[in-house]
Protein backbone atom coordinates (compact mmCIF):
# COMPACT_ATOMS: atom_id res chain seq x y z
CA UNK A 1 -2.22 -33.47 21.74
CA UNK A 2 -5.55 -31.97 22.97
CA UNK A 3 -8.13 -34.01 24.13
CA UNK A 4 -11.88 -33.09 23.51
CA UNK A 5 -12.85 -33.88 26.74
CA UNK A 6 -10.10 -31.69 27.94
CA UNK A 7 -12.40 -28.69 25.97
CA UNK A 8 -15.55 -30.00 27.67
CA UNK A 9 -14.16 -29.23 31.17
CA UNK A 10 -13.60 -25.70 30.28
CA UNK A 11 -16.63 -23.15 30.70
CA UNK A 12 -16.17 -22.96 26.52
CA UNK A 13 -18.72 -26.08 27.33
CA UNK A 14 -21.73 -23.86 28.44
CA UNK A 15 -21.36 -20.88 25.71
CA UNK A 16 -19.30 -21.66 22.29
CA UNK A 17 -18.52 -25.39 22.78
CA UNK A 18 -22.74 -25.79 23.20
CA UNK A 19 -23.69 -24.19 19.84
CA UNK A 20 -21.08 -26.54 17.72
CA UNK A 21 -22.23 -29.07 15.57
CA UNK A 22 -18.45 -29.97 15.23
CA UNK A 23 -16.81 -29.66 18.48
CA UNK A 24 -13.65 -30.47 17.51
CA UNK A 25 -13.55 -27.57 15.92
CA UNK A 26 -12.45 -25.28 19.51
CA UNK A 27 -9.30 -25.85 19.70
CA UNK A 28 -7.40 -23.58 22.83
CA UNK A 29 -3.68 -24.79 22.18
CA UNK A 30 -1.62 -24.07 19.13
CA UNK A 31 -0.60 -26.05 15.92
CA UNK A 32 2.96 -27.05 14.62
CA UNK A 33 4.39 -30.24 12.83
CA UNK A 34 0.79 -31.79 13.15
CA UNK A 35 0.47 -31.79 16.75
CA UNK A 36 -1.73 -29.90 19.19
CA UNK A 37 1.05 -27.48 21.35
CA UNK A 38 0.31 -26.15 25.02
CA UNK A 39 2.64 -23.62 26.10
CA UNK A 40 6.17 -24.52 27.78
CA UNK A 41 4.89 -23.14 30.93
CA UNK A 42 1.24 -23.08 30.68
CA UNK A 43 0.46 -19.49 30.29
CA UNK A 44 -2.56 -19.01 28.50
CA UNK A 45 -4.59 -15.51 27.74
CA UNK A 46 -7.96 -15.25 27.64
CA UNK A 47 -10.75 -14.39 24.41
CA UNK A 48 -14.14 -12.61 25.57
CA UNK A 49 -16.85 -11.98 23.64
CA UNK A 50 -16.93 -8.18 22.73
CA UNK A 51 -20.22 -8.01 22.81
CA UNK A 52 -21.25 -8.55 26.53
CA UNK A 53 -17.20 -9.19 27.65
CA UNK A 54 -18.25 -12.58 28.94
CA UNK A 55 -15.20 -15.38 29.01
CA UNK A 56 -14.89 -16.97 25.69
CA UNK A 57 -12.11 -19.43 27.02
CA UNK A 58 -8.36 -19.32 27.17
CA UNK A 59 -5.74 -19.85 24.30
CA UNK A 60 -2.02 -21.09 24.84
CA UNK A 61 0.52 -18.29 24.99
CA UNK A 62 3.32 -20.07 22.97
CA UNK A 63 6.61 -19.18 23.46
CA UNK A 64 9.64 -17.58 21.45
CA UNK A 65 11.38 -21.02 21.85
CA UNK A 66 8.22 -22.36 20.56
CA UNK A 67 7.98 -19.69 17.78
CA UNK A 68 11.25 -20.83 16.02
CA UNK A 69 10.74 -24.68 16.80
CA UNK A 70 7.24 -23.94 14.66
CA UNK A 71 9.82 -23.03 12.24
CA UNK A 72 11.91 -25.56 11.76
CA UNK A 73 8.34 -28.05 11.68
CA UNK A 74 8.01 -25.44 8.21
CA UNK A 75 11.26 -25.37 7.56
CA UNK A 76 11.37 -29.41 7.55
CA UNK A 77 8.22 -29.79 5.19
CA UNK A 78 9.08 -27.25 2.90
CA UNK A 79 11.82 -29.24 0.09
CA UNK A 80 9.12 -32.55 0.78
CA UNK A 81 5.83 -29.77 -0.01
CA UNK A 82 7.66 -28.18 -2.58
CA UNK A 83 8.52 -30.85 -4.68
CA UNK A 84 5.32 -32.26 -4.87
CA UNK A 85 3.80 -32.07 -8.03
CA UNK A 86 0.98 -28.81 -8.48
CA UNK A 87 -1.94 -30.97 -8.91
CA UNK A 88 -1.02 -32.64 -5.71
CA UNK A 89 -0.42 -29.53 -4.05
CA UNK A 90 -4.13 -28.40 -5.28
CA UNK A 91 -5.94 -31.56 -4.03
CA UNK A 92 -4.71 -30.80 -0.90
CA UNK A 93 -5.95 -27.35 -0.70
CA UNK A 94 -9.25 -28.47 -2.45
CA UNK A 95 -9.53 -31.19 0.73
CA UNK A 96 -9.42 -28.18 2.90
CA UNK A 97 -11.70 -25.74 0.75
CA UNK A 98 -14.51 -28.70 0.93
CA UNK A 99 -14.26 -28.79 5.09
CA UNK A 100 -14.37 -25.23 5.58
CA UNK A 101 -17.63 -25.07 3.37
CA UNK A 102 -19.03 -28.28 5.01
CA UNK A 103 -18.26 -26.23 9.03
CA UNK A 104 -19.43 -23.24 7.27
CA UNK A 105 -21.84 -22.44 10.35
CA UNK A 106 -19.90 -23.70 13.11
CA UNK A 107 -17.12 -21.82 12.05
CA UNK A 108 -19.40 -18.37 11.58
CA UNK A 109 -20.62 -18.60 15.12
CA UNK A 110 -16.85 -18.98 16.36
CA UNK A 111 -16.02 -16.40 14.37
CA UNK A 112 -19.15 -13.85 16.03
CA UNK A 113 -18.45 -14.52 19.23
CA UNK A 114 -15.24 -13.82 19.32
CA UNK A 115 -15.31 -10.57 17.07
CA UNK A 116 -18.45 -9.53 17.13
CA UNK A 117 -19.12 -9.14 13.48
CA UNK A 118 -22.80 -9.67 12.53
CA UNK A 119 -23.64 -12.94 12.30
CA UNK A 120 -24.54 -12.62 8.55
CA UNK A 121 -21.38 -11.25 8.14
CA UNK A 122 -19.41 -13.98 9.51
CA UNK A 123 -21.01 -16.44 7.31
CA UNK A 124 -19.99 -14.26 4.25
CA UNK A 125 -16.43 -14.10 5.25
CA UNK A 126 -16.43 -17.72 5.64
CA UNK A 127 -17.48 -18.23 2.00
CA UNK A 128 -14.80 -15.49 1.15
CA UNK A 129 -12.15 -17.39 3.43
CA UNK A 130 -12.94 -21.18 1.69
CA UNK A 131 -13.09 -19.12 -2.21
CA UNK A 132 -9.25 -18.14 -2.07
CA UNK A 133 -8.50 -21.68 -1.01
CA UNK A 134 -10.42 -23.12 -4.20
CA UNK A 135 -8.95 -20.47 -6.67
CA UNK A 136 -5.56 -21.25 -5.43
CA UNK A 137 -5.98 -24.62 -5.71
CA UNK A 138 -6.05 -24.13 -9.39
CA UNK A 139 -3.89 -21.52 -9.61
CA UNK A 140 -1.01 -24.14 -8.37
CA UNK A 141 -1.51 -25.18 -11.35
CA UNK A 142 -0.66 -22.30 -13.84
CA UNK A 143 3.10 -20.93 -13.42
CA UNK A 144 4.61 -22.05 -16.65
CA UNK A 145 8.46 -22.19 -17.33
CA UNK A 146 8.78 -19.11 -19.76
CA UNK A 147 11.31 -19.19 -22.42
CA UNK A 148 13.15 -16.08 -24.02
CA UNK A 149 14.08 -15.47 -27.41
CA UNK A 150 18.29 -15.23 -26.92
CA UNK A 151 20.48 -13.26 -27.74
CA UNK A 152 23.46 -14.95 -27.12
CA UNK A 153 25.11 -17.71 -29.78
CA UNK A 154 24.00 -21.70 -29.30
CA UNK A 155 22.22 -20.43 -25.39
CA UNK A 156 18.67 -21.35 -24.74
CA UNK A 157 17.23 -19.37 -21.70
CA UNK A 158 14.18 -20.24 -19.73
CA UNK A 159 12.60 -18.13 -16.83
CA UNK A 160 11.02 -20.35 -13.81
CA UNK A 161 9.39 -19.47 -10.47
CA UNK A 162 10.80 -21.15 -7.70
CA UNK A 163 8.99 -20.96 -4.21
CA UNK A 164 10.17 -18.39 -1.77
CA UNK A 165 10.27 -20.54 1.50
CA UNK A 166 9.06 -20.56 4.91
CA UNK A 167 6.41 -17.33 5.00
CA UNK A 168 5.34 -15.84 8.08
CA UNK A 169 1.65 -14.56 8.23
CA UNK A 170 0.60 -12.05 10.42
CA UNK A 171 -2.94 -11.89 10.54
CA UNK A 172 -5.59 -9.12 12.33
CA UNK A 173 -8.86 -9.29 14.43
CA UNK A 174 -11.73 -7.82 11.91
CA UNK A 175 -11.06 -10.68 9.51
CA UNK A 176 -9.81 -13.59 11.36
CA UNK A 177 -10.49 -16.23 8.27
CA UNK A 178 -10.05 -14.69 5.16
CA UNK A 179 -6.88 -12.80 6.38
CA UNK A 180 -5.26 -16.48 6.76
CA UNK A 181 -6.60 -17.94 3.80
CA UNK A 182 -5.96 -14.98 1.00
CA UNK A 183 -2.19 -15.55 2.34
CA UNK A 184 -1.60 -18.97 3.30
CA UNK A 185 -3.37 -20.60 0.20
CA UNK A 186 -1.46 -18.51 -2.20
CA UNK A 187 1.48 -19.47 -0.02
CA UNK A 188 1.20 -23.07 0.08
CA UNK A 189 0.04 -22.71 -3.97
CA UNK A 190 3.30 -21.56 -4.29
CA UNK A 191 5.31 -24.45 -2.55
CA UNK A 192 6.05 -22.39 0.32
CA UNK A 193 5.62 -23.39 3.84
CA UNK A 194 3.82 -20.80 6.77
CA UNK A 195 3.73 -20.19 10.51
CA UNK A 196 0.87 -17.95 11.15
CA UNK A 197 0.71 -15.47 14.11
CA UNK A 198 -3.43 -14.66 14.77
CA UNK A 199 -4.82 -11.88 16.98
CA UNK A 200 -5.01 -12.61 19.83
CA UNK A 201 -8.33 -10.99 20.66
CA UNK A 202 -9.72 -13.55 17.94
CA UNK A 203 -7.55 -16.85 17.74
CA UNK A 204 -10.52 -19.41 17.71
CA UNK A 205 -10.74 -18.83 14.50
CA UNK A 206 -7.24 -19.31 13.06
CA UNK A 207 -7.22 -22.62 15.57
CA UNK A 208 -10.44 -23.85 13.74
CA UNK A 209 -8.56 -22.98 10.63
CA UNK A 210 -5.67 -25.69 11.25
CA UNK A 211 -8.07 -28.04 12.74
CA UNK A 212 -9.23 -28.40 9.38
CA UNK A 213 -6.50 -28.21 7.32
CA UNK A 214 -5.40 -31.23 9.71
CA UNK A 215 -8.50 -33.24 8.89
CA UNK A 216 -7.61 -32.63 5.25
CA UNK A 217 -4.54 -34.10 5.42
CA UNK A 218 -1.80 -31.51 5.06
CA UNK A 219 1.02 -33.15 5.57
CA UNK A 220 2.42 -32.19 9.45
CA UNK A 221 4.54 -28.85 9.52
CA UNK A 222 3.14 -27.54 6.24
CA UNK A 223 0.61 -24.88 8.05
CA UNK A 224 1.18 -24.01 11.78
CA UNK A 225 -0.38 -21.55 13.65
CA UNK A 226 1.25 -19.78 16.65
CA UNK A 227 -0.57 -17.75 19.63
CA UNK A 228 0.61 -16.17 21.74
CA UNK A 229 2.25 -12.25 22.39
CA UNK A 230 3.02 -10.86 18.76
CA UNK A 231 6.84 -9.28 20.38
CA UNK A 232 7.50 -12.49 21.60
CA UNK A 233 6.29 -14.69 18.77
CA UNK A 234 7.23 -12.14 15.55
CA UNK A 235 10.13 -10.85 17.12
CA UNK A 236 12.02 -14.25 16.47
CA UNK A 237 11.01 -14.82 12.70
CA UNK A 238 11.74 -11.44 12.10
CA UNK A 239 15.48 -12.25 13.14
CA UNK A 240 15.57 -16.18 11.94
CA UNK A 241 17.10 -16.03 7.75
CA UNK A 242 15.15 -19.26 6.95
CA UNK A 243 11.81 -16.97 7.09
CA UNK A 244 12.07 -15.85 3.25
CA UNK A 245 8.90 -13.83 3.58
CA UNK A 246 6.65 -12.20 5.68
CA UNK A 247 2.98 -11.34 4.55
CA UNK A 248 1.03 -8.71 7.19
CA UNK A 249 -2.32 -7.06 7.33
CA UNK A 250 -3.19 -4.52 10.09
CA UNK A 251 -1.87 -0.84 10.62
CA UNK A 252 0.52 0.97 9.03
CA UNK A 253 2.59 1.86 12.15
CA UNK A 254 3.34 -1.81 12.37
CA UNK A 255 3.83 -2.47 9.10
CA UNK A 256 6.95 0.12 9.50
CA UNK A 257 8.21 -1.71 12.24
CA UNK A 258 7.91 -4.66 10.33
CA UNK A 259 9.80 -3.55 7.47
CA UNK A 260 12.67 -1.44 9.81
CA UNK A 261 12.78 -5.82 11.55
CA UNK A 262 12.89 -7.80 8.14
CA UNK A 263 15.63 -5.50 6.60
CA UNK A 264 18.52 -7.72 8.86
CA UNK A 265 17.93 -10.35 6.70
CA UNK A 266 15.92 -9.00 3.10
CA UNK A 267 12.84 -10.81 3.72
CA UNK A 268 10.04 -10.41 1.08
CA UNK A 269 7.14 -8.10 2.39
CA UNK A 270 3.79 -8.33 1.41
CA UNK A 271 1.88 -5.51 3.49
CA UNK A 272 -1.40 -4.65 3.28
CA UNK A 273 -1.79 -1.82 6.02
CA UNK A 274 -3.97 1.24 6.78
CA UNK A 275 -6.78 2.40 4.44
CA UNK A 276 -8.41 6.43 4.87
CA UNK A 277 -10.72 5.38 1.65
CA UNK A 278 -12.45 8.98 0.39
CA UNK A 279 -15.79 8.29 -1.22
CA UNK A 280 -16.85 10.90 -3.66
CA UNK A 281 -20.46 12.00 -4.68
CA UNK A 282 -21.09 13.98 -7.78
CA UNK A 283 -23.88 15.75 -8.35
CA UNK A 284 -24.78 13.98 -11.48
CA UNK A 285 -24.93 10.80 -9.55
CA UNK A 286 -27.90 8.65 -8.55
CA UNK A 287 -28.50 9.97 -5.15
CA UNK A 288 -30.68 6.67 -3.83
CA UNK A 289 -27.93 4.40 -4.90
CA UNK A 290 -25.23 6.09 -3.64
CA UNK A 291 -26.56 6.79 -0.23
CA UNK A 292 -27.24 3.09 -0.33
CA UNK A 293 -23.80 2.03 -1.22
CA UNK A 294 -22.11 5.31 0.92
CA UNK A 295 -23.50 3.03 4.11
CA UNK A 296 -22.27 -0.35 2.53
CA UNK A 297 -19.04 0.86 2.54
CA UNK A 298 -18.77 3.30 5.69
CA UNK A 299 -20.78 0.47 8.29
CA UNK A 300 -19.51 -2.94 6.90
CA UNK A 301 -18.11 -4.70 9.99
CA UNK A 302 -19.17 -2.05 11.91
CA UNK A 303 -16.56 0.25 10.20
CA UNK A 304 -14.03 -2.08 11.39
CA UNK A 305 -13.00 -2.67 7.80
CA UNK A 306 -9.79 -0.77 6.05
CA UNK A 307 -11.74 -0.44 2.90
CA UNK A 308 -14.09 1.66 5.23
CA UNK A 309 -15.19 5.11 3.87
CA UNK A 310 -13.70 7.16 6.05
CA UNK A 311 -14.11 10.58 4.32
CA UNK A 312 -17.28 11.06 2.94
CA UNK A 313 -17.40 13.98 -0.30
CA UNK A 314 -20.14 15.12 -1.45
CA UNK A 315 -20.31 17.92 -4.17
CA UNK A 316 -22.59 21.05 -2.60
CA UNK A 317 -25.24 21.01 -4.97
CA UNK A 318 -26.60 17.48 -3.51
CA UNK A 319 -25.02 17.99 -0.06
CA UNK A 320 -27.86 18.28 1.86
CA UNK A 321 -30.30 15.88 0.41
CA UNK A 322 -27.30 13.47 0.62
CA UNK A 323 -26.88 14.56 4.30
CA UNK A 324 -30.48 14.14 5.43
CA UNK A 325 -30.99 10.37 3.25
CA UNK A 326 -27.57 9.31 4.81
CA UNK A 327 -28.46 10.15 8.02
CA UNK A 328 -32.10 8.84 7.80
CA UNK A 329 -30.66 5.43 6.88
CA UNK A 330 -27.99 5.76 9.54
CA UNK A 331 -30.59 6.19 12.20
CA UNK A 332 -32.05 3.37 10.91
CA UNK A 333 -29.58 0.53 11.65
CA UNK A 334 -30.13 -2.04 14.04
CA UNK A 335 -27.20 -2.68 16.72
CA UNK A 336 -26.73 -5.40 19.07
CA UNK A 337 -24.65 -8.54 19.61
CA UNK A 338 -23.62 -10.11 16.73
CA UNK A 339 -25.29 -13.76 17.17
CA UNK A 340 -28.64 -11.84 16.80
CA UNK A 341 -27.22 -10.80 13.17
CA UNK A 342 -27.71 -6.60 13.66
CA UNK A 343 -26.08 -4.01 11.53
CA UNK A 344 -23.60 -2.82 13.45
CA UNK A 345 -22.31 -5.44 16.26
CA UNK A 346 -19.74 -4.29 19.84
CA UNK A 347 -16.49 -2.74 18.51
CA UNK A 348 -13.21 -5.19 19.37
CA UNK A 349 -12.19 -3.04 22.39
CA UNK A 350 -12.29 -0.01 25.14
CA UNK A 351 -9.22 1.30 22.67
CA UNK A 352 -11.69 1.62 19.72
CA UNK A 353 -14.69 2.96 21.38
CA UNK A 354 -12.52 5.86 22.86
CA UNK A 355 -11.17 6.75 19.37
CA UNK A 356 -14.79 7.06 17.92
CA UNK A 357 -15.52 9.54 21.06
CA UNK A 358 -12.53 11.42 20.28
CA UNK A 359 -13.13 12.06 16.85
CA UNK A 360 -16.60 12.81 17.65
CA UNK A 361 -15.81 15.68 19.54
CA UNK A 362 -12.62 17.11 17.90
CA UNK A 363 -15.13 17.64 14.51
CA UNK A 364 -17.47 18.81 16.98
CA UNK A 365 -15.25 21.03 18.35
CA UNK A 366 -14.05 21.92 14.95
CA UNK A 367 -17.23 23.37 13.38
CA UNK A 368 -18.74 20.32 12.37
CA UNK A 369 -22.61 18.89 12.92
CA UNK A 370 -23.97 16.24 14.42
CA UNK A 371 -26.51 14.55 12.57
CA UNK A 372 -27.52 11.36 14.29
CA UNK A 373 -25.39 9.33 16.89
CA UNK A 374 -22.42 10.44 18.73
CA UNK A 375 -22.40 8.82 21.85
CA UNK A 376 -21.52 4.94 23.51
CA UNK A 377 -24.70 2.65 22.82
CA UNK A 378 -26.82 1.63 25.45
CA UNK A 379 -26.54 -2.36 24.23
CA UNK A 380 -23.37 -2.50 26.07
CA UNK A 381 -19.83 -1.05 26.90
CA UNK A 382 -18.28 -1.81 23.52
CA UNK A 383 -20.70 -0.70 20.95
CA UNK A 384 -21.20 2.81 19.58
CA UNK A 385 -24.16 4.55 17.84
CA UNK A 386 -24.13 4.81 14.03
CA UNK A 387 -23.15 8.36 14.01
CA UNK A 388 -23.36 10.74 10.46
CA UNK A 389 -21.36 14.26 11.04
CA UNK A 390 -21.57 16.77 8.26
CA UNK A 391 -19.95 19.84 7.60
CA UNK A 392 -16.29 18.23 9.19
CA UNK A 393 -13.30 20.56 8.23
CA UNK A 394 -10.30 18.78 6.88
CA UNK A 395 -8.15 20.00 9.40
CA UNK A 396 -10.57 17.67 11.78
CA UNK A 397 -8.46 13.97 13.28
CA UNK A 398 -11.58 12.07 11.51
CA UNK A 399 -9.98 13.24 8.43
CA UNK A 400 -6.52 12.24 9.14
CA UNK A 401 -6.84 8.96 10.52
CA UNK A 402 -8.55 5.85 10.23
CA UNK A 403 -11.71 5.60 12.59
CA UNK A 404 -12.21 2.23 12.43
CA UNK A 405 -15.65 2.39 13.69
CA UNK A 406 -19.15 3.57 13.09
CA UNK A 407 -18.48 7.05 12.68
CA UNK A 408 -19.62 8.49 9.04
CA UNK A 409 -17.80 12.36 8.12
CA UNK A 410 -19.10 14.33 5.81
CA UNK A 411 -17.91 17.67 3.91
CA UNK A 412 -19.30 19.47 0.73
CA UNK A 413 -16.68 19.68 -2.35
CA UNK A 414 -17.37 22.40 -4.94
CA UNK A 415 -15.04 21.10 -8.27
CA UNK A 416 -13.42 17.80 -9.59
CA UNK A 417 -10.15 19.74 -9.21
CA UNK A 418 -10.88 20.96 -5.78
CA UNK A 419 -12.52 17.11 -4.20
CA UNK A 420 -9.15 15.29 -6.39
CA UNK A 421 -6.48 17.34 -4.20
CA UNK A 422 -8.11 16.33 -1.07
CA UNK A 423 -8.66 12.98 -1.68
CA UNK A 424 -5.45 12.14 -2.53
CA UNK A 425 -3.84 14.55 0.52
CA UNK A 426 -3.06 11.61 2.45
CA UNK A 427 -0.26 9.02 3.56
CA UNK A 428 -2.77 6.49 2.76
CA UNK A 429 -3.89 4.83 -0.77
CA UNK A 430 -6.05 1.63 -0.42
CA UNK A 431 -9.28 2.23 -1.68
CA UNK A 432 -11.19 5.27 -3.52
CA UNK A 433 -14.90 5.52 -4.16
CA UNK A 434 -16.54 7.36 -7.00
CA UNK A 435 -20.04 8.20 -7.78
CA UNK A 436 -20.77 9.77 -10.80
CA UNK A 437 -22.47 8.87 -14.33
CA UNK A 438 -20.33 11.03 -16.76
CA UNK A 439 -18.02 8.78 -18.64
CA UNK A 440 -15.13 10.90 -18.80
CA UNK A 441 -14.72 12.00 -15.41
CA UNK A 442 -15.07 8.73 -15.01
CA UNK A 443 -12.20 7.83 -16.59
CA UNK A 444 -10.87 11.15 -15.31
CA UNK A 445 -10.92 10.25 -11.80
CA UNK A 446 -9.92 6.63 -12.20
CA UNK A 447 -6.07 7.74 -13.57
CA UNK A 448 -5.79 10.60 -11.24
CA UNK A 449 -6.51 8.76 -7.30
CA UNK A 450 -3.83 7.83 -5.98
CA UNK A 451 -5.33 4.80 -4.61
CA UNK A 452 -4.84 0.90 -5.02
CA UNK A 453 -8.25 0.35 -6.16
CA UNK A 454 -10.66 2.27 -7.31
CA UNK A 455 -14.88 1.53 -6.72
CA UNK A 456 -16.92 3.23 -8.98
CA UNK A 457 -20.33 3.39 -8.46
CA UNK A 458 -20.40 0.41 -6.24
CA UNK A 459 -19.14 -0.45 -2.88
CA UNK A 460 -18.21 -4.28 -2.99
CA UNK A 461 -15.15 -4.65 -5.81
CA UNK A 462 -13.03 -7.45 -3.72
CA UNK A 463 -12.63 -11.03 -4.13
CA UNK A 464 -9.97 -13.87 -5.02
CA UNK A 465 -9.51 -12.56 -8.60
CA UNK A 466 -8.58 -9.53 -7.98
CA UNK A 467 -5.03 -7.64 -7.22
CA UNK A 468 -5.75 -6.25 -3.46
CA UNK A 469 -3.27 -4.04 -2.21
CA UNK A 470 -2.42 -0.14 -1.74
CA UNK A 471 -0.47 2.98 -2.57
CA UNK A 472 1.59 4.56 -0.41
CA UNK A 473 1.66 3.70 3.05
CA UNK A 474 -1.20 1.57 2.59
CA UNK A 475 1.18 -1.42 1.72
CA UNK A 476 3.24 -3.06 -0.64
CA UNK A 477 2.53 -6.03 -3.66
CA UNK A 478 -0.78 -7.53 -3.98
CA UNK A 479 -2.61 -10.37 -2.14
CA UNK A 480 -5.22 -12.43 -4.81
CA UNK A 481 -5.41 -12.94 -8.20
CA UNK A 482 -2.22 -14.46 -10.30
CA UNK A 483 -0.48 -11.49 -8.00
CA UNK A 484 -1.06 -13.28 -4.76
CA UNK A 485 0.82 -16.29 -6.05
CA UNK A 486 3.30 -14.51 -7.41
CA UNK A 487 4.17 -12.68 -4.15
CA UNK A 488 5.50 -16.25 -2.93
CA UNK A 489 7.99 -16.63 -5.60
CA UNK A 490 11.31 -15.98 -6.81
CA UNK A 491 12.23 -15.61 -10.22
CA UNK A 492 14.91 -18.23 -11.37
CA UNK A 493 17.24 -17.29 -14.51
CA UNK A 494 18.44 -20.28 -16.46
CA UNK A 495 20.88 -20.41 -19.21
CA UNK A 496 21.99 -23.31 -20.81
CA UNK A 497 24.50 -23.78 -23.54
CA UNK A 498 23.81 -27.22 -25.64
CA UNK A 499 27.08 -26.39 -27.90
């Protein structure tokens, strides 16, 4: 088991260690069957801080050995966790919900320095993270046997939902809480046991995560977490029959790998992957408010966000004024390193700010015009500037793939018909946005997206009681609401003859 003072010899004691409250909270090593795990031979891999690439600290690089033994700690606890009755289950998760609130701080400054998110930010996803945990908690409470009206002589027939099993969550860098808690409180809602696999450019926070949970008294081998190199720790749940399902959020490339690995053994997928959101701007719309919510929903996270607008619409009678307002505001936002709580915070790595340059020039290249932006930002090697381009052909990469980043694309429309065919041109179907006040194309565009969700006149729609999920290639089932919970269950036919 780890030792604090083991933590305070690191140089974690001079940067993130100093600013806890709750210092327990850092934990480097990972988490199985209720006990602290260093790797078999003590590789470890370091975390920086994206925003000036200073050392962060090193995590344990568990091992494939280590990987399945996590799995039989879940494996062990699941028929114990299982059978416990609901309410028990939910106190539990409540426990845990009240801790995360109560570290809320600690666990937002963990969270910035290790992604780079916005300070501000990182305090909002922690609410987010601790709200799934809470509405879980009393969803546990709400599958009901369901009886059916029979058609067969003297047979009474019930429908139950049984829990899956041991689920596997695989979890990304931009949201490092509130990717573990929308699956692994539905999960353990359910009954079902998980091993979770974090980023590894942002495992503090997942570690923080189970250092909790611990404190609230989940029993041992009912949540483990697992760092290390995703081949090495995936590839083995992938192949081992007792993982019944496997919930993932991050790109759609892996998500196909993913599915091509879990069809040996017919595992349950819950993918939420890639998002190419269009947001669309009528001319009837209010043009203040939806320049305002156009860079909500394009700069959030820094446009590290798959809800990110990524393809910006705008019908040619407002182009222009939209252009020049957008831009404006655009100019306008603050960057720098997330603990000082900017706009737009460092991108995650090299990797990312090389896409935003290569987009930026293939529009450029492509007939498009720059607006404001374009370049690296002088705060440091990792961040880009805000950058609005207008007039970008479809044929441009920007409108193609995901730019996860801080790069805004903009093209005129001319009819409803038209701006509708080019939305929905796409492998991707996540998350539309629509700006308009006329009820019926309202309703019009609504049924016609091909697109998960749908955000009309607003940016923010998410949250615990809603069905999140995508079209497409943008994922399969639904994480939150009753949906979430369901996603963790099989259906159990019973039939029972009292003749």
């Amino acid at each position: 088991m780890q030792s604090l003072s083991a933590i305070e010899n690191t140089p974690l004691a001079g940067s993130v260690f100093s600013q806890l409250e709750n210092r327990h909270l850092l934990r480097s090593f990972g988490y199985a069957d209720g006990r602290w795990l260093d790797a078999e031979d003590g590789t470890t891999f370091p975390v920086t801080d994206p925003a000036d690439g200073s050392w962060l600290g090193d995590v344990s690089k568990l091992s494939g050995a280590q990987a399945r033994a996590a799995v039989d700690s879940a494996n062990r606890a699941f028929g114990p966790w299982s059978a416990l009755l609901p309410q028990d289950r939910a106190r539990h998760l409540k426990a845990w919900h009240d801790l995360i609130l109560a570290n809320r701080e600690d666990l937002a400054r963990l969270m910035t320095r290790e992604q780079g998110k916005p300070l501000s930010e990182a305090r909002g996803e922690i609410d987010y993270a601790a709200s799934f945990i809470e509405f879980y908690a009393e969803e546990a409470k709400r599958p009901n046997i369901e009886s059916i009206t029979s058609h067969l002589a003297d047979a009474e027939m019930e429908v139950w939902r049984e829990p899956v099993g041991v689920s596997a969550l695989i979890t990304p860098w931009n949201f490092p809480c509130a990717m573990i808690t929308r699956k692994a409180a539905a999960a353990l809602a359910a009954g079902c046991t998980v091993v979770v696999h974090p980023s590894q450019e942002a495992p503090f926070s997942a570690l923080a995560l189970a250092e909790l949970a611990d404190k609230a008294g989940l029993p041992a081998g009912i949540f483990n977490v697992v760092p290390g190199h995703a081949p090495e720790i995936v590839g083995p749940w992938m192949e081992d029959p007792r993982v019944r399902a496997v919930s993932f959020t991050g790109s759609t490339e892996i998500g196909r790998l993913l599915v091509r690995q879990g069809a040996h053994t017919i595992k349950r997928m819950i993918l939420e992957l890639g998002g190419h959101a269009p947001l669309i701007v009528f001319a009837d719309s209010d043009l203040d408010h939806a320049v305002e919510q156009a860079i909500a929903a394009k700069f959030a996270t820094s446009g590290q966000d798959c809800l990110g607008a990524n393809r910006i619409y705008v019908q040619r009678e407002i182009h222009d004024a939209f252009c020049k307002a957008f831009a404006e505001k655009t100019a306008a936002l603050s960057v720098g390193a997330g603990m000082d709580d900017p706009d737009i915070g460092p991108l995650m790595h090299e990797r990312a700010v090389q896409k935003q340059e290569q987009h930026v020039k293939d529009a450029l290249d492509k007939g498009a015009v720059l607006l404001t932006g374009g370049a690296r930002h002088e705060a440091g090697p990792l961040f880009f500037q805000p950058t609005v381009l207008s007039n970008v052909p479809d044929d441009a990469l920007i409108f193609s793939e995901e730019t996860f980043g801080p790069v805004a694309a903009i093209a005129a429309f001319d009819t409803e018909e038209e701006v509708l065919a080019r939305a929905n041109n796409t492998e991707y179907g996540l998350i539309a946005y629509v700006h308009t006040t006329d009820p019926r194309r309202i309703y019009r565009m609504s049924r016609a997206l091909q697109y998960g969700m749908v955000a009309v006149n607003r940016t923010k729609v998410t949250g615990c009681p809603i069905p999140f999920g995508g079209m497409k290639q943008s994922g399969l089932g639904r994480e939150g609401a009753r949906y979430g919970l369901e996603a963790f269950t099989e259906i159990k036919y019973v039939c029972r003859d009292w003749s």
